[in-house]
C-alpha atoms as a PDB file:
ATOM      1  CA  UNK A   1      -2.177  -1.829  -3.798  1.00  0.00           C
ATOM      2  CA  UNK A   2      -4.904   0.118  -5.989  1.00  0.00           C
ATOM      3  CA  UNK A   3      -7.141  -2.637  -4.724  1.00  0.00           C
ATOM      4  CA  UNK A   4      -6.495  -2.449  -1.226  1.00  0.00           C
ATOM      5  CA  UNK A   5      -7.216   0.996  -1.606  1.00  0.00           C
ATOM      6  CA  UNK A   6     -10.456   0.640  -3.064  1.00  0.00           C
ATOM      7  CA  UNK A   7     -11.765  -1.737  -0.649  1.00  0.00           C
ATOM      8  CA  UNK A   8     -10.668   0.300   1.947  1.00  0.00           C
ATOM      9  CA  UNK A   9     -12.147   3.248   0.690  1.00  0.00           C
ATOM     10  CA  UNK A  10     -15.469   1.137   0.199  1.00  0.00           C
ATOM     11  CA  UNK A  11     -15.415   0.417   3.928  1.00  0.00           C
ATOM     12  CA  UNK A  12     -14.886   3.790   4.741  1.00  0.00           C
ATOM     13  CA  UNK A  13     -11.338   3.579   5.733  1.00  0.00           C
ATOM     14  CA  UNK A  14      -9.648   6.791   5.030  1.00  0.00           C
ATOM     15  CA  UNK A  15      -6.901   6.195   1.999  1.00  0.00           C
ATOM     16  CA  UNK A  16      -4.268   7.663   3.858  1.00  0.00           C
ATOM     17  CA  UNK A  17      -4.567   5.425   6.740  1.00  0.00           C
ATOM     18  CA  UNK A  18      -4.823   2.461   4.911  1.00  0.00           C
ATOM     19  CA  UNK A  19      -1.430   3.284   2.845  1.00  0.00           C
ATOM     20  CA  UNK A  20       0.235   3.910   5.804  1.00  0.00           C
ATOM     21  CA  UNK A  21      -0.996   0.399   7.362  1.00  0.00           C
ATOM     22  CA  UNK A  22      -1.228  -1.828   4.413  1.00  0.00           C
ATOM     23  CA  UNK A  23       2.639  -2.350   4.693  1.00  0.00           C
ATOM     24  CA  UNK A  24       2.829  -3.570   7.706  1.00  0.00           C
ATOM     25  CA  UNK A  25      -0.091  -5.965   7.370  1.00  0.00           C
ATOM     26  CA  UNK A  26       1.526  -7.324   4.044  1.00  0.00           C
ATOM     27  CA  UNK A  27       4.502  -8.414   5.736  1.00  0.00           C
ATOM     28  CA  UNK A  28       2.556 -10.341   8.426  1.00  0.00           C
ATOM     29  CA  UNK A  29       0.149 -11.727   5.478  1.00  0.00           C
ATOM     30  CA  UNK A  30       3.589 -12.965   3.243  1.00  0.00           C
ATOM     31  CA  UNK A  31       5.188 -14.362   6.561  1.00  0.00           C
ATOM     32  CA  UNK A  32       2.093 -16.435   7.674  1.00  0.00           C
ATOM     33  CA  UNK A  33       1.590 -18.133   4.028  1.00  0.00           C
ATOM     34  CA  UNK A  34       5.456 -18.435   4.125  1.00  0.00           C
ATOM     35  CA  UNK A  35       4.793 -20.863   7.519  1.00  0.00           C
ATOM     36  CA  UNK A  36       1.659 -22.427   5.764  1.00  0.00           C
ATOM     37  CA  UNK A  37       3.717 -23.132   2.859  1.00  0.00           C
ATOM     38  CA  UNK A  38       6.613 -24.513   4.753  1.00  0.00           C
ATOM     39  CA  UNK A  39       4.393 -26.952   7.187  1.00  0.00           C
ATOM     40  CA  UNK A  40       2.918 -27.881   3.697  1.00  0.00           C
ATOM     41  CA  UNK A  41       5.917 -28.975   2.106  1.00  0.00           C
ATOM     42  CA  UNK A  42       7.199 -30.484   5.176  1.00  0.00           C
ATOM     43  CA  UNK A  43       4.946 -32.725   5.449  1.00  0.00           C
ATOM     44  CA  UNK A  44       4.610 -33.543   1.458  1.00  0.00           C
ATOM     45  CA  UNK A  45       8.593 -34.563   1.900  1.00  0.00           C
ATOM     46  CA  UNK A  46       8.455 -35.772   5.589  1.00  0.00           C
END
């Protein structure tokens, strides 16, 4: 998260808005490689 933080701060982001959305946009980021790496291995096994 530090590094989030920095880059956000780099682009001028506030820190305290980007803690309070960097959750949320993790658990999009984890659920779309989740469906990348599930089409993957479907079609490695399929």
């Amino acid at each position: 998260m530090g590094a989030a933080l920095a880059m956000a701060n780099a682009l001028g982001v506030p820190t305290v808005i980007a803690a309070e959305l960097l959750p949320a946009i993790e658990a999009v980021m984890v659920s779309k490689i989740n469906e990348q790496m599930e089409a993957m291995h479907g079609r490695e096994t399929g």
